[in-house]
C-alpha atoms as a PDB file:
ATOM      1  CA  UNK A   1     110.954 129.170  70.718  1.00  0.00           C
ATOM      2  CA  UNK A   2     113.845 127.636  70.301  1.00  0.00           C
ATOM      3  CA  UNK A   3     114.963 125.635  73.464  1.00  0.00           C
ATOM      4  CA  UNK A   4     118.888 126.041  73.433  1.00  0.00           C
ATOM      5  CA  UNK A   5     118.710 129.159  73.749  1.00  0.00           C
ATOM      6  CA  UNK A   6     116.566 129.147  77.176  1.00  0.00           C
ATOM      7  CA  UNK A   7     118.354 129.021  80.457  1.00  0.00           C
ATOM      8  CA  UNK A   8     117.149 125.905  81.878  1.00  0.00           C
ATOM      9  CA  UNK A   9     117.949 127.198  85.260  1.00  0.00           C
ATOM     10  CA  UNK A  10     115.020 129.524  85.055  1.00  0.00           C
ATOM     11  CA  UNK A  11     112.808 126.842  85.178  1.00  0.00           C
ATOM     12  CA  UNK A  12     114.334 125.779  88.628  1.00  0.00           C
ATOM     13  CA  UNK A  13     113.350 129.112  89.614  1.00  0.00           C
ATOM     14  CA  UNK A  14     110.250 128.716  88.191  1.00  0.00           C
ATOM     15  CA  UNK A  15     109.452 125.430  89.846  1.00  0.00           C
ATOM     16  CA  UNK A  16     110.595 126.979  93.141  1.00  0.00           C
ATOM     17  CA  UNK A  17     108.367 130.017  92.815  1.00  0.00           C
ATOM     18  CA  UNK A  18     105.266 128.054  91.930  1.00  0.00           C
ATOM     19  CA  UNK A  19     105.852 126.024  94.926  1.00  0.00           C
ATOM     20  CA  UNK A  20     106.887 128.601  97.662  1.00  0.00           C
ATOM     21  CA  UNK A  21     104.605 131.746  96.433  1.00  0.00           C
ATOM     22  CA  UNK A  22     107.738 133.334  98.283  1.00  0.00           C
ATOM     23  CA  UNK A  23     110.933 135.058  96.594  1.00  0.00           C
ATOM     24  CA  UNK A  24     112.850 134.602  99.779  1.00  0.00           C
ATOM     25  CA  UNK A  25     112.007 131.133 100.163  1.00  0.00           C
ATOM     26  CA  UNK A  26     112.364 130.267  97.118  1.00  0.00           C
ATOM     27  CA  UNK A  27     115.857 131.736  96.701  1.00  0.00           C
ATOM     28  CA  UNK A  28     116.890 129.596  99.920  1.00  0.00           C
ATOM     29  CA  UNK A  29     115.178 127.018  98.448  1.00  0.00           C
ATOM     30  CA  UNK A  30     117.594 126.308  95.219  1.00  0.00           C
ATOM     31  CA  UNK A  31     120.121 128.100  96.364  1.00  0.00           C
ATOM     32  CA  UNK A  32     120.150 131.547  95.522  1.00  0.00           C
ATOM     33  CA  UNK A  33     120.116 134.666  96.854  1.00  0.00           C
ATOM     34  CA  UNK A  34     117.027 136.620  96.580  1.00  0.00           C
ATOM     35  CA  UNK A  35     118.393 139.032  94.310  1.00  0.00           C
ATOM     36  CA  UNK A  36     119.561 136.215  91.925  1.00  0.00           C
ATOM     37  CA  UNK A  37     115.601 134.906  92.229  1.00  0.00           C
ATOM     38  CA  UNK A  38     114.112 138.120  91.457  1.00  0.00           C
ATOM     39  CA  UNK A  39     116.323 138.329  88.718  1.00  0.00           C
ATOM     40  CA  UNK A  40     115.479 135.136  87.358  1.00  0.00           C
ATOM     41  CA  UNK A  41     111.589 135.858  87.418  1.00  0.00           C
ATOM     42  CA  UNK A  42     112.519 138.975  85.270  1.00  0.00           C
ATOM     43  CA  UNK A  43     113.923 137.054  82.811  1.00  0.00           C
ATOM     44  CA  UNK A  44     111.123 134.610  83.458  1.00  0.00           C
ATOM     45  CA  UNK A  45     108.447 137.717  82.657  1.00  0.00           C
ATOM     46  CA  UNK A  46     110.429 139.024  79.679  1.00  0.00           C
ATOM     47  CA  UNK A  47     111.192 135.098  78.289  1.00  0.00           C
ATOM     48  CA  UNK A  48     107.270 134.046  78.372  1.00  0.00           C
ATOM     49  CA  UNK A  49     105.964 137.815  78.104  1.00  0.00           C
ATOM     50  CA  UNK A  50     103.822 137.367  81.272  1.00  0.00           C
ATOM     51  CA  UNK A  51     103.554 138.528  85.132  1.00  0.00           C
ATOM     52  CA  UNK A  52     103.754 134.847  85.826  1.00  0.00           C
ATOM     53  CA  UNK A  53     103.715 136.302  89.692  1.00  0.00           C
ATOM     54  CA  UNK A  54     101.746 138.917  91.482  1.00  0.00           C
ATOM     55  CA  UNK A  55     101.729 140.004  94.553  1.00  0.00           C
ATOM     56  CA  UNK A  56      98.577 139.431  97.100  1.00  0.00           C
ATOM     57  CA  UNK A  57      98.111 138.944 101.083  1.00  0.00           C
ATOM     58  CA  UNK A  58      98.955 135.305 100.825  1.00  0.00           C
ATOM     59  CA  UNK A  59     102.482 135.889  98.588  1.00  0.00           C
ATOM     60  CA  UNK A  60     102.886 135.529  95.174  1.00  0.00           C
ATOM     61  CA  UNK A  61     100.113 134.180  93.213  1.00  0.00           C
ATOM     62  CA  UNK A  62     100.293 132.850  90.105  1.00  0.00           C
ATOM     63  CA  UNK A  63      98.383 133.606  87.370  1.00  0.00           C
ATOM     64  CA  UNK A  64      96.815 131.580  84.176  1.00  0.00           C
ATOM     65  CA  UNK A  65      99.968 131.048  82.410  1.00  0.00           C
ATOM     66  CA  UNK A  66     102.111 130.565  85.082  1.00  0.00           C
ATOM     67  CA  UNK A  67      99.131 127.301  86.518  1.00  0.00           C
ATOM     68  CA  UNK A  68      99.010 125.968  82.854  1.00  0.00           C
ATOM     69  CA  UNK A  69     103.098 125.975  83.046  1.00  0.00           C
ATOM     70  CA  UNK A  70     103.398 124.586  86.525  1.00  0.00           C
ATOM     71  CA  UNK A  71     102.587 120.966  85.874  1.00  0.00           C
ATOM     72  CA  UNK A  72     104.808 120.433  82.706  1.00  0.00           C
ATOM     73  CA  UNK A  73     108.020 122.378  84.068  1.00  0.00           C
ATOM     74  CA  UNK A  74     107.797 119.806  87.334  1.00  0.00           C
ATOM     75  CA  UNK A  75     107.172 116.789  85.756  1.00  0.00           C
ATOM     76  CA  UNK A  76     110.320 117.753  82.852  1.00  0.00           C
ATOM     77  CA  UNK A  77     112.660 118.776  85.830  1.00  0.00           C
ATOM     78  CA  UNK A  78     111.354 115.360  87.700  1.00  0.00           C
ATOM     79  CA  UNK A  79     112.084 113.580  84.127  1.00  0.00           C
ATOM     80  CA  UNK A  80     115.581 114.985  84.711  1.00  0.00           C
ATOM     81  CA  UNK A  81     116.186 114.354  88.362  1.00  0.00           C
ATOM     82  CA  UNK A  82     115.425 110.900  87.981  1.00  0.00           C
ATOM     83  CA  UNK A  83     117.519 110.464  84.985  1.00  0.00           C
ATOM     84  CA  UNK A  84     120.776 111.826  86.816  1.00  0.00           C
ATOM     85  CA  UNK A  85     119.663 110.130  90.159  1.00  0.00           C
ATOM     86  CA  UNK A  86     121.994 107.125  89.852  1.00  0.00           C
ATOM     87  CA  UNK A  87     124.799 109.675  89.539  1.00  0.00           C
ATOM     88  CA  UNK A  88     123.591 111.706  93.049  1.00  0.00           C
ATOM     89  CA  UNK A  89     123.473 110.448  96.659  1.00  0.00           C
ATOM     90  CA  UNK A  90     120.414 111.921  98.306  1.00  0.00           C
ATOM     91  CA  UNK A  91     121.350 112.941 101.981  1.00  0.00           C
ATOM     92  CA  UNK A  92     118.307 114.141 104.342  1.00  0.00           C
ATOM     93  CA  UNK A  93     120.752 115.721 106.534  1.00  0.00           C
ATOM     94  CA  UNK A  94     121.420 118.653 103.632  1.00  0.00           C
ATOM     95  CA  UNK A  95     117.664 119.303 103.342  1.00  0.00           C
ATOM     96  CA  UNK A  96     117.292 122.941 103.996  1.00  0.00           C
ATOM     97  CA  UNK A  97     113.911 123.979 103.093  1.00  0.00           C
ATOM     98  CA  UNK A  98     110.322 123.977 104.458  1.00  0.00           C
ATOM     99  CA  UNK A  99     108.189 121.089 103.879  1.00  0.00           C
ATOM    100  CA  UNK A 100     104.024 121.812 103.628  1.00  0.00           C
ATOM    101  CA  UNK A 101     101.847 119.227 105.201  1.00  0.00           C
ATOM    102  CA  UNK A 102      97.978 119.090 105.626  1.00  0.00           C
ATOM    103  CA  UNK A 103      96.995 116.750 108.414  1.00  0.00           C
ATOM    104  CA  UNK A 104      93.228 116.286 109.413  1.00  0.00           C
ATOM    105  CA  UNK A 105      93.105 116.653 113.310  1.00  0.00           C
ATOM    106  CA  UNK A 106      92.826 112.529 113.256  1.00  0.00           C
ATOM    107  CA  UNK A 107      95.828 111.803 111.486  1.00  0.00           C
ATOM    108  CA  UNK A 108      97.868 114.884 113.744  1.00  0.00           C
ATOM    109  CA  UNK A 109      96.904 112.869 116.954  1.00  0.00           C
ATOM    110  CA  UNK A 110      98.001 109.381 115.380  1.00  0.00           C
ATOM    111  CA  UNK A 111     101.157 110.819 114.089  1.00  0.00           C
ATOM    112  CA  UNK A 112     102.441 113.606 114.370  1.00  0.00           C
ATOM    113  CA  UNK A 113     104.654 113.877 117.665  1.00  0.00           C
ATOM    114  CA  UNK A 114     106.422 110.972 116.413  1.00  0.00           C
ATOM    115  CA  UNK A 115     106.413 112.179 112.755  1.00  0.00           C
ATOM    116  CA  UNK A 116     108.708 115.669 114.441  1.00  0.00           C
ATOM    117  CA  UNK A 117     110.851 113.443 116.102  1.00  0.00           C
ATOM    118  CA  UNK A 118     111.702 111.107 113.205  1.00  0.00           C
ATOM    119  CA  UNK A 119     112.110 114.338 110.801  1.00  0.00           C
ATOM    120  CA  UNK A 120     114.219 116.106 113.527  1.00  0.00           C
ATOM    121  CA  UNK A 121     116.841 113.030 114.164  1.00  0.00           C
ATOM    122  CA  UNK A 122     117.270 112.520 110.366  1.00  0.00           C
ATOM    123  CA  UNK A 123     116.715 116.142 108.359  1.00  0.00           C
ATOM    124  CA  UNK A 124     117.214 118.402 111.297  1.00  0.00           C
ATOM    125  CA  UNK A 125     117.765 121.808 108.657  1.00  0.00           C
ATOM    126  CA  UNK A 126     113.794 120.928 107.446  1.00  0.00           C
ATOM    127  CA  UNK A 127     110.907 122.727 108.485  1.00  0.00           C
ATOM    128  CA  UNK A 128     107.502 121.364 108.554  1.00  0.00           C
ATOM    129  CA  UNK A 129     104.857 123.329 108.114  1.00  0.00           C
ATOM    130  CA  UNK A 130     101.394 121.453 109.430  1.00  0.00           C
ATOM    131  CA  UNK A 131      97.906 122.660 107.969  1.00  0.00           C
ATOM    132  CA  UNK A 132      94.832 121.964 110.049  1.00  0.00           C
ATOM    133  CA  UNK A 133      92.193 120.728 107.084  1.00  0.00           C
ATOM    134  CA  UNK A 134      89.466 118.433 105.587  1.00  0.00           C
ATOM    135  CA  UNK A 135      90.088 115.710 103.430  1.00  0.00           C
ATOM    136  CA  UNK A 136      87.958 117.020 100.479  1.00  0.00           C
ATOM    137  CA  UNK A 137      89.835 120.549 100.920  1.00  0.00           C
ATOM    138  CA  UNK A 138      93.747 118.413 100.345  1.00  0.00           C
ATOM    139  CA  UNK A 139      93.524 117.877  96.573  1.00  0.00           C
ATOM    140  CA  UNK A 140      93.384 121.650  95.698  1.00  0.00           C
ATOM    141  CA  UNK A 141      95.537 122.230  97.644  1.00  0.00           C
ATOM    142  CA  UNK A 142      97.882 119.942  96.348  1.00  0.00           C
ATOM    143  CA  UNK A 143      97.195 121.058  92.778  1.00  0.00           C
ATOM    144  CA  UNK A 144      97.878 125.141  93.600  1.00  0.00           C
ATOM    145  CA  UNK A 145     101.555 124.148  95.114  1.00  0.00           C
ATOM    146  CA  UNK A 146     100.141 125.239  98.833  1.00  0.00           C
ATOM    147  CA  UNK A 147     101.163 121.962 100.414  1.00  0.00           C
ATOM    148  CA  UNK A 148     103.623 119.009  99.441  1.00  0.00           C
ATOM    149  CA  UNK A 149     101.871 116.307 101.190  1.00  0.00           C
ATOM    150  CA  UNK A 150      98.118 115.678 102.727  1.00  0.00           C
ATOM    151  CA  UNK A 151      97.584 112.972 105.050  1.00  0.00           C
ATOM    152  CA  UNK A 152      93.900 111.945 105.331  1.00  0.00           C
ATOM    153  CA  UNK A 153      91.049 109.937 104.108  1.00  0.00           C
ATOM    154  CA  UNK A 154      91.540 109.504 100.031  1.00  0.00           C
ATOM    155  CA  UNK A 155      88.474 110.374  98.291  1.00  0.00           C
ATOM    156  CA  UNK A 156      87.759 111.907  95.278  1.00  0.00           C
ATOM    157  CA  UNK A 157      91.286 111.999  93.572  1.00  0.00           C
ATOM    158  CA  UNK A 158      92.208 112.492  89.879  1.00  0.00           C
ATOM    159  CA  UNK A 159      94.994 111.198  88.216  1.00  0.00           C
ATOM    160  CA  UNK A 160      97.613 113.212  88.564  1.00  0.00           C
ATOM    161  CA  UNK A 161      97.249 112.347  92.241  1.00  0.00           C
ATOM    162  CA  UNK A 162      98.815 109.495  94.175  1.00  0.00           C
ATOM    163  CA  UNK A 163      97.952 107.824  97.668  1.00  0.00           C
ATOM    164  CA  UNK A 164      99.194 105.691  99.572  1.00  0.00           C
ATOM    165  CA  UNK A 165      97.480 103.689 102.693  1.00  0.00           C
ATOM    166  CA  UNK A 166      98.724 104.292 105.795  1.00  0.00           C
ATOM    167  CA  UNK A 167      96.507 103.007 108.734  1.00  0.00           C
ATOM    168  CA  UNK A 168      93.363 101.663 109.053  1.00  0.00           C
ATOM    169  CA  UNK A 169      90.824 103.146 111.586  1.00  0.00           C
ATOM    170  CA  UNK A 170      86.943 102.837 112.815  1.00  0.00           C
ATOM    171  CA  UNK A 171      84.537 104.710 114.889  1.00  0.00           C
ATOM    172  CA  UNK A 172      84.236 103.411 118.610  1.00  0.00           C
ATOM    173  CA  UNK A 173      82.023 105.520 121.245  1.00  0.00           C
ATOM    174  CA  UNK A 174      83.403 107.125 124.518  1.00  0.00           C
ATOM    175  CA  UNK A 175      81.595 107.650 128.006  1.00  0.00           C
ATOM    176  CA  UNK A 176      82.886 108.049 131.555  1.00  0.00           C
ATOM    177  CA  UNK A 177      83.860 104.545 132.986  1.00  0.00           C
ATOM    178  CA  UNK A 178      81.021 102.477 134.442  1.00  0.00           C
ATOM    179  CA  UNK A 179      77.932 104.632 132.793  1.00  0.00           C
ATOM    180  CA  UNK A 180      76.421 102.083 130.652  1.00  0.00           C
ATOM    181  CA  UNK A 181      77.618  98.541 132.275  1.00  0.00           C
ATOM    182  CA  UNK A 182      80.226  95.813 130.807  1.00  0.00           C
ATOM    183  CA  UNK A 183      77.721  95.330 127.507  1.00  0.00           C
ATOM    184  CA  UNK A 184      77.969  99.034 126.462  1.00  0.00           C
ATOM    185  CA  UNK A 185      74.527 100.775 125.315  1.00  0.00           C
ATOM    186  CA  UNK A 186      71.304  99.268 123.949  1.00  0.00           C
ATOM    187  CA  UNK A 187      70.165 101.442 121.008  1.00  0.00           C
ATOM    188  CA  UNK A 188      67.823 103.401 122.925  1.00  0.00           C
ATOM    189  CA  UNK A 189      70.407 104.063 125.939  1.00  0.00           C
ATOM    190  CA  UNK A 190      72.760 105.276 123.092  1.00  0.00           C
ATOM    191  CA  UNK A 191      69.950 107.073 121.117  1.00  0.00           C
ATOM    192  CA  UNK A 192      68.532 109.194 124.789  1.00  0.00           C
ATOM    193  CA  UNK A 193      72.130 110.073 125.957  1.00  0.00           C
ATOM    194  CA  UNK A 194      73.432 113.359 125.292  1.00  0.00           C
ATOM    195  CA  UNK A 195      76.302 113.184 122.568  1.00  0.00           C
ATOM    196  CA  UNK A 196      79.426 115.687 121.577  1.00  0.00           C
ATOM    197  CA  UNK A 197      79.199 115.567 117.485  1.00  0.00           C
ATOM    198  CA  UNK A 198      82.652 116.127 115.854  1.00  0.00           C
ATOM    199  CA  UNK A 199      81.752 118.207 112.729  1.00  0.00           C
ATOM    200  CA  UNK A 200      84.362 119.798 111.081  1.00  0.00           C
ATOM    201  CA  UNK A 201      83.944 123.132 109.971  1.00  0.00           C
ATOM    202  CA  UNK A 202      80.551 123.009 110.631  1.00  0.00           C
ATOM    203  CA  UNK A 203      80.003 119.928 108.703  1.00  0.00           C
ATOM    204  CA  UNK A 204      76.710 117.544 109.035  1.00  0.00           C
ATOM    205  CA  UNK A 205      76.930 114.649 111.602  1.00  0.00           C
ATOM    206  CA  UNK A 206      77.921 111.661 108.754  1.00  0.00           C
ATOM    207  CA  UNK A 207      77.464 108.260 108.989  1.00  0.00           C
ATOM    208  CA  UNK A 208      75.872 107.911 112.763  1.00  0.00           C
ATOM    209  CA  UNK A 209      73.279 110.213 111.527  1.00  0.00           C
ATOM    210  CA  UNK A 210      72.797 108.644 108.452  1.00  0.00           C
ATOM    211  CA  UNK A 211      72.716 105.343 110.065  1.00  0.00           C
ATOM    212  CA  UNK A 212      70.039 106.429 112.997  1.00  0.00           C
ATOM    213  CA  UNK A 213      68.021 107.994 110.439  1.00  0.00           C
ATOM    214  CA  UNK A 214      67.818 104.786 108.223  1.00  0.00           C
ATOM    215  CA  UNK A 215      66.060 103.372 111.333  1.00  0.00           C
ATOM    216  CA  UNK A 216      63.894 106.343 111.822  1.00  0.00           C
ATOM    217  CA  UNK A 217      65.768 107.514 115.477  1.00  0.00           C
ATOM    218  CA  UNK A 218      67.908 110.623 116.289  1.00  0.00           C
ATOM    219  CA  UNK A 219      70.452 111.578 118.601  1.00  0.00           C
ATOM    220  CA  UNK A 220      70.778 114.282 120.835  1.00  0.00           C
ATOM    221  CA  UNK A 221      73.473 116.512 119.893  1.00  0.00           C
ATOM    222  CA  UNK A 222      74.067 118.527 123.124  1.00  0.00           C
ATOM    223  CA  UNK A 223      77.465 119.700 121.934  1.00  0.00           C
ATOM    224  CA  UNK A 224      79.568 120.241 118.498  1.00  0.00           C
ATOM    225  CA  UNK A 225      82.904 120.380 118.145  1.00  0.00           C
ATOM    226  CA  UNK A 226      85.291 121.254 114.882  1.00  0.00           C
ATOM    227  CA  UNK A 227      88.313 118.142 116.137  1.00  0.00           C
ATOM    228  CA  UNK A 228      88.075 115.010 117.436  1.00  0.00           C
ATOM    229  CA  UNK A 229      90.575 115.861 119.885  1.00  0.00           C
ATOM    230  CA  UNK A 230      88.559 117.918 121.905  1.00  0.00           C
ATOM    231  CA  UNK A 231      85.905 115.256 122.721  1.00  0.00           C
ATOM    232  CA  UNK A 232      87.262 112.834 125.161  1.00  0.00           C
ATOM    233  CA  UNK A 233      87.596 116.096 127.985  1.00  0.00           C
ATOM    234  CA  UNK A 234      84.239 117.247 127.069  1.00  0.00           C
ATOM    235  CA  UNK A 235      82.512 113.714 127.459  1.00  0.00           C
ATOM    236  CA  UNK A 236      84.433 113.239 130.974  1.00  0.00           C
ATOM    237  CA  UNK A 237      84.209 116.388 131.925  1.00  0.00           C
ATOM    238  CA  UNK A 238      79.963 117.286 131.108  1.00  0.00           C
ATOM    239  CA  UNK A 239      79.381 112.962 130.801  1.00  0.00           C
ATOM    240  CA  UNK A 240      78.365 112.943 127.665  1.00  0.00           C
ATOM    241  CA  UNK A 241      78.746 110.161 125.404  1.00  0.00           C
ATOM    242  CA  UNK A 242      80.888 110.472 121.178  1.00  0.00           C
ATOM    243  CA  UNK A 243      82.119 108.801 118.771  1.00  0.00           C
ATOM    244  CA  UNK A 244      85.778 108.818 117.666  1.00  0.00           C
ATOM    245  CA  UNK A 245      88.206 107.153 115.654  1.00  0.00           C
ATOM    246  CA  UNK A 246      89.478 104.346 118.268  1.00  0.00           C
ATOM    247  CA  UNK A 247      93.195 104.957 117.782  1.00  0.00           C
ATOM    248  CA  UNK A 248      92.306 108.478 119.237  1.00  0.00           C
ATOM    249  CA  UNK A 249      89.686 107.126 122.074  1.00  0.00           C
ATOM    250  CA  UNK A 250      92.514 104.112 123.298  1.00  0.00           C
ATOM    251  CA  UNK A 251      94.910 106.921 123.747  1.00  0.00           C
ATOM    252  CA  UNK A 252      93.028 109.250 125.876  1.00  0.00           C
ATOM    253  CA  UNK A 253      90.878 106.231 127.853  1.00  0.00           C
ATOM    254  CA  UNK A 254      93.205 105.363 130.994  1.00  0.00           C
ATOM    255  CA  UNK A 255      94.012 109.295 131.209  1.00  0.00           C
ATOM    256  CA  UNK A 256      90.421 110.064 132.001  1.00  0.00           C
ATOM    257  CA  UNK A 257      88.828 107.540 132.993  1.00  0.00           C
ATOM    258  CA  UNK A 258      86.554 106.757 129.819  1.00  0.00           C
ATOM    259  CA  UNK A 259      85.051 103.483 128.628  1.00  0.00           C
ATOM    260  CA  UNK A 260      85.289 102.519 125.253  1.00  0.00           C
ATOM    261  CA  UNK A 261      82.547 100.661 123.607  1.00  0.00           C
ATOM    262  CA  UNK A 262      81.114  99.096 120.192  1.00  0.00           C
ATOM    263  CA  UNK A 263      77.943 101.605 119.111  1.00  0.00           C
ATOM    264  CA  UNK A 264      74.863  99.928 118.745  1.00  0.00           C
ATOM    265  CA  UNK A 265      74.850 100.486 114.800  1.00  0.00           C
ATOM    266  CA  UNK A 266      77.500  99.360 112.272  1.00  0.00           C
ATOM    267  CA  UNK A 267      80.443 101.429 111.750  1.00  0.00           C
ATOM    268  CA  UNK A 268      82.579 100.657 108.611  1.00  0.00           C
ATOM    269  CA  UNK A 269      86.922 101.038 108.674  1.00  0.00           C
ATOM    270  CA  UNK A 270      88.139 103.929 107.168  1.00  0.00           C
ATOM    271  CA  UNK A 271      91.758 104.226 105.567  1.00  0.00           C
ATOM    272  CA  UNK A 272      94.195 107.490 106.384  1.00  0.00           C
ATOM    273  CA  UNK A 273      96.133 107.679 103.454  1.00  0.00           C
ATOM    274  CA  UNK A 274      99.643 109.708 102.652  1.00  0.00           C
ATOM    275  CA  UNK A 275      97.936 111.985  99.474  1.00  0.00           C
ATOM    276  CA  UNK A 276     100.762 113.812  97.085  1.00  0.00           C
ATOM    277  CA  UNK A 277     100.757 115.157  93.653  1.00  0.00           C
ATOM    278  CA  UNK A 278     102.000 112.910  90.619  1.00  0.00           C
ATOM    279  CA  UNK A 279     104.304 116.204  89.948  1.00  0.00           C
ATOM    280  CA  UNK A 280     106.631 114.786  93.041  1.00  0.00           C
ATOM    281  CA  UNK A 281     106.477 111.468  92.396  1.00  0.00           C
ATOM    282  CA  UNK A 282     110.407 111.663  91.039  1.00  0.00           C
ATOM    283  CA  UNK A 283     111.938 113.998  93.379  1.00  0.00           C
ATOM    284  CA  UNK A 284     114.281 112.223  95.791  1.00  0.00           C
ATOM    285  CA  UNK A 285     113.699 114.468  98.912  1.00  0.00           C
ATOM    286  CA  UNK A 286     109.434 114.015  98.381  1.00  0.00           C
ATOM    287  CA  UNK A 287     110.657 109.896  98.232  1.00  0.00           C
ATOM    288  CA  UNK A 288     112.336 110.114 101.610  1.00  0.00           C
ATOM    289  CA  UNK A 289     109.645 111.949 103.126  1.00  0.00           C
ATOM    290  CA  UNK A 290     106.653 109.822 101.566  1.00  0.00           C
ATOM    291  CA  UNK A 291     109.031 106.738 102.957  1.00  0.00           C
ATOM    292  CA  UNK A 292     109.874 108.094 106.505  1.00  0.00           C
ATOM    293  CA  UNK A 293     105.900 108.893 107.554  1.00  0.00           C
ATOM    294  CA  UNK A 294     104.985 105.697 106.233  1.00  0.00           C
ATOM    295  CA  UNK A 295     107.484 103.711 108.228  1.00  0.00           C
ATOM    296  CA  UNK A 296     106.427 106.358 111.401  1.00  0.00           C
ATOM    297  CA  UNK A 297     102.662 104.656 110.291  1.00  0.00           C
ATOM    298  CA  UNK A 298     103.821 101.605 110.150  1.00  0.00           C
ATOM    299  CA  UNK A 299     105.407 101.522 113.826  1.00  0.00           C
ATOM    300  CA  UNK A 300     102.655 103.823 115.570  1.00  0.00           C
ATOM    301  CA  UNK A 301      99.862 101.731 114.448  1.00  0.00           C
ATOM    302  CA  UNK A 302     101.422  98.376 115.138  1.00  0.00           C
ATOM    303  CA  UNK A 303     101.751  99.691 118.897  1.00  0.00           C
ATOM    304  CA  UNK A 304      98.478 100.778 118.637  1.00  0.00           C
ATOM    305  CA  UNK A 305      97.425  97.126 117.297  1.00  0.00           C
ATOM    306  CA  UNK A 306      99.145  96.135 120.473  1.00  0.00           C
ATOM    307  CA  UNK A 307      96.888  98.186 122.438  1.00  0.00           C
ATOM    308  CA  UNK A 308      93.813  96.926 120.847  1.00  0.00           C
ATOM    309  CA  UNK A 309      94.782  93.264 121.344  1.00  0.00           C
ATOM    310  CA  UNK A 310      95.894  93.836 124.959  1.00  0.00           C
ATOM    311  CA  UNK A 311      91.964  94.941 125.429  1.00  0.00           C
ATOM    312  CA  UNK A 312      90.582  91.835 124.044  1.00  0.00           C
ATOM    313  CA  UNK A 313      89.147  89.190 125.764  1.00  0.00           C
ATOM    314  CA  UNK A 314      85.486  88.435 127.009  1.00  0.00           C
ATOM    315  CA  UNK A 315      85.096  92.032 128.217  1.00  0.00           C
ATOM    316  CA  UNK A 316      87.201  95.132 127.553  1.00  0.00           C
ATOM    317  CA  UNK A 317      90.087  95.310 129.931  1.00  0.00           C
ATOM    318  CA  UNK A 318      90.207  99.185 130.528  1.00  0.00           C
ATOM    319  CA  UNK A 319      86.468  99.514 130.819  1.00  0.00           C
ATOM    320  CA  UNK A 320      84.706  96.373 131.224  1.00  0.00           C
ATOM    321  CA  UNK A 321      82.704  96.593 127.958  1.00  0.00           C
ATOM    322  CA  UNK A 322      82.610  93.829 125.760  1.00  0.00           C
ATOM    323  CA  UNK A 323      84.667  95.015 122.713  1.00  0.00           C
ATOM    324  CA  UNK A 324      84.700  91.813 120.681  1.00  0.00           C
ATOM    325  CA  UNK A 325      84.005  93.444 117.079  1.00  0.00           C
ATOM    326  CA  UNK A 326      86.573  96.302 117.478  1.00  0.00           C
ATOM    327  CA  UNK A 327      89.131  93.655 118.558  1.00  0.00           C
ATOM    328  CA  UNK A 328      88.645  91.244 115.946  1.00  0.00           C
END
């Protein structure tokens, strides 16, 4: 095929399509008008002599070709944007298009409200789009075009994927203020209390499981629930006792009058990440994006960090629980 005679606008359109499995949007999204874009996949069809596009209850799906095609087209056009970058001023203001974003319900509670006002004062023509998921579920995602971004846990990533750390975080159990003294539980307090278990989608319990089991004990799971943010109400409302990322526990301690306090068993940091696709790594609106939720990180956890120091001391100042580990 020879190249000079292809309309390197169609692979815009292409690009576009893959990533919006919309006509409309995707027309709005470079520019067009959606007759233009449905013209440009019939020249797309005729030029690669494939559906490329077919229609199904979630949009337009792509087919074989049009997956094997998606990953070179971006990464040429990216290979071009960055090449006439130093000619183009990038202005968030002119965004008009609809960013995709899966959050896990961790990360939404840590960020998010601040995330909406940030995007709103500086891009206010960009929709966001926020998908409710598990880490594991992000990197397909990712690779089908169904979200631009994941924040979450990074784990099993190939490649073609980036991440970048955005807060640290640990698991810290909840009761109702007072229950189990200014020491927090023994193991066998913690071990005989009734416990709400955040599982996502049904998911087993993890690492307090695993670690309980290692020492031959087990919990009583009275209650499961699919998001972290859920369990504070439940443990002050039925006094039951969880365990939740602290970031998510400090905010919700004061409001009802819960204790935080160090389980009785080890519980290792965990890192929330900002997860993309290599594919992006070039385009100047994905940049600005990637930079502004890291900088939202950045401030939200270093109030946070505040927060945590602020509780530190011989005995936990909300609660009265000795909190030395979580502080340190």
């Amino acid at each position: 095929m020879n190249i000079s005679a292809i309309d390197l606008n169609l692979l815009v359109a292409f690009d576009a399509l893959f990533s919006e499995r919309n006509v409309t949007r995707a027309a709005r999204r470079v520019g067009l008008s959606q007759p233009a874009m449905s013209n440009a996949l019939s020249r797309l069809r005729a030029l690669l002599d494939d559906e490329l596009f077919v229609r199904s209850g979630r949009g337009m799906e792509p087919t074989a070709r049009a997956q094997s095609l998606a990953l070179p087209v971006r990464e040429a056009l990216a290979r071009i944007e960055e090449a006439l970058a130093p000619a183009l001023t990038f202005d968030p203001a002119r965004l008009d298009r609809v960013v995709r974003i899966a959050m896990t319900d961790n990360s939404m509670a840590v960020l998010l409200i601040e995330m909406i006002e940030r995007v709103r004062e500086t891009a206010p023509n960009l929709d966001l789009h926020i998908k409710n998921t598990r880490p594991s579920g992000m990197p397909p995602m990712l690779d089908d075009g169904e979200i631009d971004l994941a924040v979450g846990v990074a784990s099993d990533l190939e490649p073609r994927h980036r991440a970048a750390p955005l807060y640290s975080d640990r698991l810290v159990g909840i009761a109702r203020r007072g229950r189990f003294g200014p020491d927090g539980p023994t193991l066998e307090q913690f071990v005989e209390a009734e416990h709400a278990l955040v599982a996502p989608r049904n998911g087993p319990g993890g690492a307090i499981d695993a670690a309980l089991a290692a020492q031959g004990l087990k919990r009583r799971v009275f209650l499961t629930l699919p998001q972290f943010i859920f369990a504070p109400y439940a443990v002050a409302k039925a006094d039951l006792v969880s365990c939740l990322p602290a970031r998510i526990a400090l905010a919700k301690a004061d409001l009802l009058d819960l204790e935080i306090f160090e389980p009785p068993i080890e519980m290792p940091e965990f890192t929330v990440s900002l997860i993309w696709h290599g594919r992006d790594d070039a385009d100047p609106a994905h940049q600005w994006l990637r930079a502004t939720i890291s900088a939202v990180a950045q401030e939200v956890t270093q109030a946070g960090e505040a927060a945590v120091r602020a509780m530190c001391g011989p005995t936990n100042a909300t609660s009265g629980a000795k909190t030395t580990e979580f502080c340190s």
